[in-house]
C-alpha atoms as a PDB file:
ATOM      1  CA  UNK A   1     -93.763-163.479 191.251  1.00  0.00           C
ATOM      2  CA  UNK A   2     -93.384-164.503 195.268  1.00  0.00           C
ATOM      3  CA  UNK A   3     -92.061-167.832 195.294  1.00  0.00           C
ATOM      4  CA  UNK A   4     -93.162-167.768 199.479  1.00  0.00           C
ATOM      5  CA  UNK A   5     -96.940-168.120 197.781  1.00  0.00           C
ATOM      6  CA  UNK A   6     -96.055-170.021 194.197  1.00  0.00           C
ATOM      7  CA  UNK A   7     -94.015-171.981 192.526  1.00  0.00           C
ATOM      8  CA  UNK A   8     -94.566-172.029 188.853  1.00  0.00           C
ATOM      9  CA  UNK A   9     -92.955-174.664 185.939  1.00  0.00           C
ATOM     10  CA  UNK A  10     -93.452-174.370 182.255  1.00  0.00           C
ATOM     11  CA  UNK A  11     -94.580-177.621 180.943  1.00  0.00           C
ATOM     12  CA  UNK A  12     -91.909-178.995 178.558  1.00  0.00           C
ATOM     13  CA  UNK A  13     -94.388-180.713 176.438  1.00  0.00           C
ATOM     14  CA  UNK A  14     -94.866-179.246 172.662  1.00  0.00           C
ATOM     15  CA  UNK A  15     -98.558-180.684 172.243  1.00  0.00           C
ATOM     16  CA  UNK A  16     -99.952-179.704 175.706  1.00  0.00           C
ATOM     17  CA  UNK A  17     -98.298-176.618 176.988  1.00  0.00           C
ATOM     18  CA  UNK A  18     -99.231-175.222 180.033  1.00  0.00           C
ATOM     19  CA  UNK A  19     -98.345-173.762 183.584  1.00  0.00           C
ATOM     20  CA  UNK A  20     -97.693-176.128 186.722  1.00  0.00           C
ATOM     21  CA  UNK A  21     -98.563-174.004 189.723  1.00  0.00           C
ATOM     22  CA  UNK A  22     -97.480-175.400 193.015  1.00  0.00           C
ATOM     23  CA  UNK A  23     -98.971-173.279 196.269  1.00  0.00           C
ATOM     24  CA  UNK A  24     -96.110-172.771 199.102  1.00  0.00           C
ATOM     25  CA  UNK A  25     -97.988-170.367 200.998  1.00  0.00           C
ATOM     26  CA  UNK A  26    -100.487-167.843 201.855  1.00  0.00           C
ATOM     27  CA  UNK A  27    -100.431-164.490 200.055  1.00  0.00           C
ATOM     28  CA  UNK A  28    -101.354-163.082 197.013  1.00  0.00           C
ATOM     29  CA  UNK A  29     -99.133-162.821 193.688  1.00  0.00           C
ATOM     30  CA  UNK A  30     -98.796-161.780 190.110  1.00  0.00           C
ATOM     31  CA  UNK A  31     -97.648-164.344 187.625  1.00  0.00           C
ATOM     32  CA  UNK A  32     -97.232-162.894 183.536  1.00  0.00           C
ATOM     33  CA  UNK A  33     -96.727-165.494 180.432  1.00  0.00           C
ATOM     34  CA  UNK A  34     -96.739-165.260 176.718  1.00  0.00           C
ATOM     35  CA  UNK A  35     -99.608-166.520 174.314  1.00  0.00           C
ATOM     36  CA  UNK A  36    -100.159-166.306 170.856  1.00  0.00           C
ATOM     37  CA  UNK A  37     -97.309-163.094 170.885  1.00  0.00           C
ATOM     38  CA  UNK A  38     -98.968-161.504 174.100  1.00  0.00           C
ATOM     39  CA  UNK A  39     -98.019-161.138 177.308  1.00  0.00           C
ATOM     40  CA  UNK A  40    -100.798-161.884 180.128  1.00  0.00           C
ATOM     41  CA  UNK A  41    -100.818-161.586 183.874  1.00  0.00           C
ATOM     42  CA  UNK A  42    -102.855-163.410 186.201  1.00  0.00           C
ATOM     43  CA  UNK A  43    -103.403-162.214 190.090  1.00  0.00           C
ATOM     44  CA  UNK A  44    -103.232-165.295 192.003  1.00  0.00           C
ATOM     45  CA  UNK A  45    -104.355-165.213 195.988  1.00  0.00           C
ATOM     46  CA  UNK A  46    -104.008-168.144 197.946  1.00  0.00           C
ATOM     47  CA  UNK A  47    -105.673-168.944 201.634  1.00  0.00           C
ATOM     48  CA  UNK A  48    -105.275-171.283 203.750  1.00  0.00           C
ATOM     49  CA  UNK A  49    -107.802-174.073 203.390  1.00  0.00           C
ATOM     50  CA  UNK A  50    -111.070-174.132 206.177  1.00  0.00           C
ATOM     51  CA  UNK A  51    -114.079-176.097 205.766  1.00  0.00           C
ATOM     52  CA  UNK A  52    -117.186-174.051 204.924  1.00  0.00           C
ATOM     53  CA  UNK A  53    -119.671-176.619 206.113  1.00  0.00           C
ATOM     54  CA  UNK A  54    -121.471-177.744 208.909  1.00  0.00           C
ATOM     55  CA  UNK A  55    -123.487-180.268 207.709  1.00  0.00           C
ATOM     56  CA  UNK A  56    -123.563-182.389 204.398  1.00  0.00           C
ATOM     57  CA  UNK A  57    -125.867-184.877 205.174  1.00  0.00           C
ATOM     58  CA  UNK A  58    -126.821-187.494 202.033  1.00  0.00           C
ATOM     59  CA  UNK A  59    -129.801-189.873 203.914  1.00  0.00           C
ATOM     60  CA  UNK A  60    -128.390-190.746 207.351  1.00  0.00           C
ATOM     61  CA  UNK A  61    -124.795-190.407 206.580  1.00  0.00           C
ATOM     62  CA  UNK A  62    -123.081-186.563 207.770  1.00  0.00           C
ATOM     63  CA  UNK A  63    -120.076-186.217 205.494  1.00  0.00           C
ATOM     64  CA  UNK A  64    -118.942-183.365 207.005  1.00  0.00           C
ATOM     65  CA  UNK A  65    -116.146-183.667 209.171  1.00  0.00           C
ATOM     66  CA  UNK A  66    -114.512-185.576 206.082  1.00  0.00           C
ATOM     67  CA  UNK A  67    -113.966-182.005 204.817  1.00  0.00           C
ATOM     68  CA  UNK A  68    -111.906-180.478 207.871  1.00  0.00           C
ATOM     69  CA  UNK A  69    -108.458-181.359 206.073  1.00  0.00           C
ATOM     70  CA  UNK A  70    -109.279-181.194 202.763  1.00  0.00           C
ATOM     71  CA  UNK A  71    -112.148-179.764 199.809  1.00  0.00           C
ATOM     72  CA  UNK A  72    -112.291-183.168 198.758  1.00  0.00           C
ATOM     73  CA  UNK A  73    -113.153-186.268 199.615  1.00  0.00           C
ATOM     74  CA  UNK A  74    -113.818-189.866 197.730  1.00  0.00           C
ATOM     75  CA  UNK A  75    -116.144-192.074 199.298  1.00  0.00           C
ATOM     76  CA  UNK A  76    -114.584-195.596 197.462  1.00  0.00           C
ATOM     77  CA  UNK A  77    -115.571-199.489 197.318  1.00  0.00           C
ATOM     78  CA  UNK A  78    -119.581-198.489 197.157  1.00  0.00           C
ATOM     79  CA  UNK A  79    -121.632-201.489 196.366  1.00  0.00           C
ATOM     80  CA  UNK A  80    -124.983-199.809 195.919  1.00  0.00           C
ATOM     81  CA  UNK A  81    -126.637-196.570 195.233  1.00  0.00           C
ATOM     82  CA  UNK A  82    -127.160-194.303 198.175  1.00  0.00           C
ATOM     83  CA  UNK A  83    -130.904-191.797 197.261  1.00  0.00           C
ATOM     84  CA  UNK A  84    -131.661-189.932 200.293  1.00  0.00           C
ATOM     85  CA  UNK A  85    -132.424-186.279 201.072  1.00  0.00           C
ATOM     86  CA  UNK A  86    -129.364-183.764 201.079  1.00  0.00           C
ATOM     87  CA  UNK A  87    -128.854-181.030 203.687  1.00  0.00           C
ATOM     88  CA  UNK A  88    -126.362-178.961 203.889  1.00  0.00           C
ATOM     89  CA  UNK A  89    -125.475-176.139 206.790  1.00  0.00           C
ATOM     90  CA  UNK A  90    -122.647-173.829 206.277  1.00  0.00           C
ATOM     91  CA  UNK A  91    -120.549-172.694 209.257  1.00  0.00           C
ATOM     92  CA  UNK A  92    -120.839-169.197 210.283  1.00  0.00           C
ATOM     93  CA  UNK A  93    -119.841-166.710 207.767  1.00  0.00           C
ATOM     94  CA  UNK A  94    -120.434-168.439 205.127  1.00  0.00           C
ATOM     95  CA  UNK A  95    -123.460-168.714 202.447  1.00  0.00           C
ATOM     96  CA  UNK A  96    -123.633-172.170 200.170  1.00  0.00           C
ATOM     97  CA  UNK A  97    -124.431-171.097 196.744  1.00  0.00           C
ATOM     98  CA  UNK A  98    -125.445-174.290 194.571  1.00  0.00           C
ATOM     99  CA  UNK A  99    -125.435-177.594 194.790  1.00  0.00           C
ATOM    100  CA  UNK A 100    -124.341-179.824 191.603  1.00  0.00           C
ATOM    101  CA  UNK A 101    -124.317-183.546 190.956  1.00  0.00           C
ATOM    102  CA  UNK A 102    -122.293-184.892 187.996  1.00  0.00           C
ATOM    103  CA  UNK A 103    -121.977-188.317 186.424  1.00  0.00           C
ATOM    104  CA  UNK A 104    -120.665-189.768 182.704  1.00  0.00           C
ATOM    105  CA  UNK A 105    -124.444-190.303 181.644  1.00  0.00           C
ATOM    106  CA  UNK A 106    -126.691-187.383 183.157  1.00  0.00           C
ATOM    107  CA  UNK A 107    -123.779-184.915 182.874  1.00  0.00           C
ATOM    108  CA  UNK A 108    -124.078-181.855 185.202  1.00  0.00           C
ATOM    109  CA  UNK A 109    -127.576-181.372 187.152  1.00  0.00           C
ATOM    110  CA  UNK A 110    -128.046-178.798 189.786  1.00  0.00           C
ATOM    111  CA  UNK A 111    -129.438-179.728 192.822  1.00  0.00           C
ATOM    112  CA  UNK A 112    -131.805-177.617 195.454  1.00  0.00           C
ATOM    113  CA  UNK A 113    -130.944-178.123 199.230  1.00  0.00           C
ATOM    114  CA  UNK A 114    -133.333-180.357 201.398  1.00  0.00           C
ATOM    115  CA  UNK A 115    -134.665-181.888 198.197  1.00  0.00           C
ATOM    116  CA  UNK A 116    -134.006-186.038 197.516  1.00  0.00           C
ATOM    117  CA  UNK A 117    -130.486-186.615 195.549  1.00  0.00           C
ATOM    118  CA  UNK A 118    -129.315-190.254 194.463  1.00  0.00           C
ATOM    119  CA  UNK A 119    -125.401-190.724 194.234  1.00  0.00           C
ATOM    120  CA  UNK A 120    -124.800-193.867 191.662  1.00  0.00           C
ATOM    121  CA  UNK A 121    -121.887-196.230 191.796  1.00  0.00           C
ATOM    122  CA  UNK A 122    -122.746-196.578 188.094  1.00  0.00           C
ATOM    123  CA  UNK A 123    -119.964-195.955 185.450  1.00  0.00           C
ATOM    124  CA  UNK A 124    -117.258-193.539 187.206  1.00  0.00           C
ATOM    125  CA  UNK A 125    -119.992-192.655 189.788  1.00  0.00           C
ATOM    126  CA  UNK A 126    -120.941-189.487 191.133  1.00  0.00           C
ATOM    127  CA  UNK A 127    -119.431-186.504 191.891  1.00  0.00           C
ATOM    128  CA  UNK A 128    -121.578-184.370 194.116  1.00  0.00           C
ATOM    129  CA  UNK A 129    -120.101-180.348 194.279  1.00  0.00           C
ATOM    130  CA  UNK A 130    -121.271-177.666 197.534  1.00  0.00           C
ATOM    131  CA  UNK A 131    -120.265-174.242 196.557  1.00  0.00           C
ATOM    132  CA  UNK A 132    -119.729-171.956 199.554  1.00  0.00           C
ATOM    133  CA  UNK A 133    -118.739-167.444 199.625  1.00  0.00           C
ATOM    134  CA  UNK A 134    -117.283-166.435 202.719  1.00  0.00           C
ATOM    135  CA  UNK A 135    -119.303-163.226 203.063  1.00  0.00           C
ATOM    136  CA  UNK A 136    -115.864-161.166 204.741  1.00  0.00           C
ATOM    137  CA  UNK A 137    -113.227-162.224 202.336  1.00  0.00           C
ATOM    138  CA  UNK A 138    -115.030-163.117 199.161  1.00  0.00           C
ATOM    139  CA  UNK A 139    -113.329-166.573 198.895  1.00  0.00           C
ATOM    140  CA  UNK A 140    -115.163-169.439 197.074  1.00  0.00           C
ATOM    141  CA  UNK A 141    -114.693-173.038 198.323  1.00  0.00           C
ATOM    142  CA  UNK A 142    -116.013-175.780 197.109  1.00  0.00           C
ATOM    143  CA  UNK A 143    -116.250-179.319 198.515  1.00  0.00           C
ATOM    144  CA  UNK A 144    -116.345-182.462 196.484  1.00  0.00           C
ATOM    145  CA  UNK A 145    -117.741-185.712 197.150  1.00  0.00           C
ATOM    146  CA  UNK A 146    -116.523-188.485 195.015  1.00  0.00           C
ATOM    147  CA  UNK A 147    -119.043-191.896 195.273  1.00  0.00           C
ATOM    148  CA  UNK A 148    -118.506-195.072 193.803  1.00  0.00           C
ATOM    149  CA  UNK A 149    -116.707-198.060 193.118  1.00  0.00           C
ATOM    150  CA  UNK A 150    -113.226-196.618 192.715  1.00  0.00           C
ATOM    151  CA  UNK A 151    -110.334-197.125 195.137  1.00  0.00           C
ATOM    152  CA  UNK A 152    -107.049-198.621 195.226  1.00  0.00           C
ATOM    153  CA  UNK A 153    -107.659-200.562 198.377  1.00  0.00           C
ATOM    154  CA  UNK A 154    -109.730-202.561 199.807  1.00  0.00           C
ATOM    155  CA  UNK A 155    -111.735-199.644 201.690  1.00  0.00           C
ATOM    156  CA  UNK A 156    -109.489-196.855 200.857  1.00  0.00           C
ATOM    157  CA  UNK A 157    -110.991-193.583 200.952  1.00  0.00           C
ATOM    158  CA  UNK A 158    -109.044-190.357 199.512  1.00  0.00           C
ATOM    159  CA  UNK A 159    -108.795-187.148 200.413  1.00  0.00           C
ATOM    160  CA  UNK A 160    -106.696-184.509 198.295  1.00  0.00           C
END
């Protein structure tokens, strides 16, 4: 393992065990672990983060520039329902794949581009997911947008 890409910490809890993985750095390493008496190993590659998109537009509202420091981004203290048409662009060199909107009730729904979308504050609210392939390197990003009531601030919105 290359600890200048990962860091990696067995979990020292018997009823949930599992790997911690903390990324240090760009690159591309092997990590191997025993399961059930076998020995895997997992190639891990890490990049640096870039934001895939040139437009995520919900209604009137372009969300994205709230994606140029991180894949994702909460959009807390909602009071209403937003329903508007979404549009998304991708930057150069990248293709968007699907769209997906998720929430407690409706579960999973994919969603076409430039069709009418309707993020709900109700419940845990909405969690609206771009997937983008960066057609040199392969990568996959994808972008969240969190909507609702949540927040641990007056205002606060989060980005990971």
């Amino acid at each position: 393992m290359n600890s200048k890409v990962i860091e990696v910490t067995a979990s020292e809890d018997a009823s949930y065990p599992h790997l911690e993985i903390k990324l240090v750095g760009e690159g591309t390493t092997k990590i191997s672990f025993q399961y059930a008496g076998k020995t895997l190993t997992q190639k891990i590659t890490v990049r640096k983060y870039k934001n895939p998109c040139k437009l995520l537009k919900i209604g009137k509202t372009n969300y994205a520039k709230c994606f140029n420091k991180s894949g994702h981004y909460n959009h807390n203290k909602r009071t209403k329902n937003v329903t508007g048409k979404i549009t998304i662009k991708p930057k150069k060199g990248w293709k968007l794949k699907k769209i997906e909107v998720f929430n407690i009730y409706d579960g999973v729904k994919k969603v076409k581009n430039n069709s009418k979308v309707t993020l709900s504050i109700k419940g845990t609210g909405t969690g609206l997911y771009a997937y983008f392939k960066n057609a040199k390197t392969g990568v996959v990003q994808r972008l969240e947008l969190g909507y609702g009531r949540g927040g641990f601030k007056t205002g606060e919105n989060i980005y990971d």
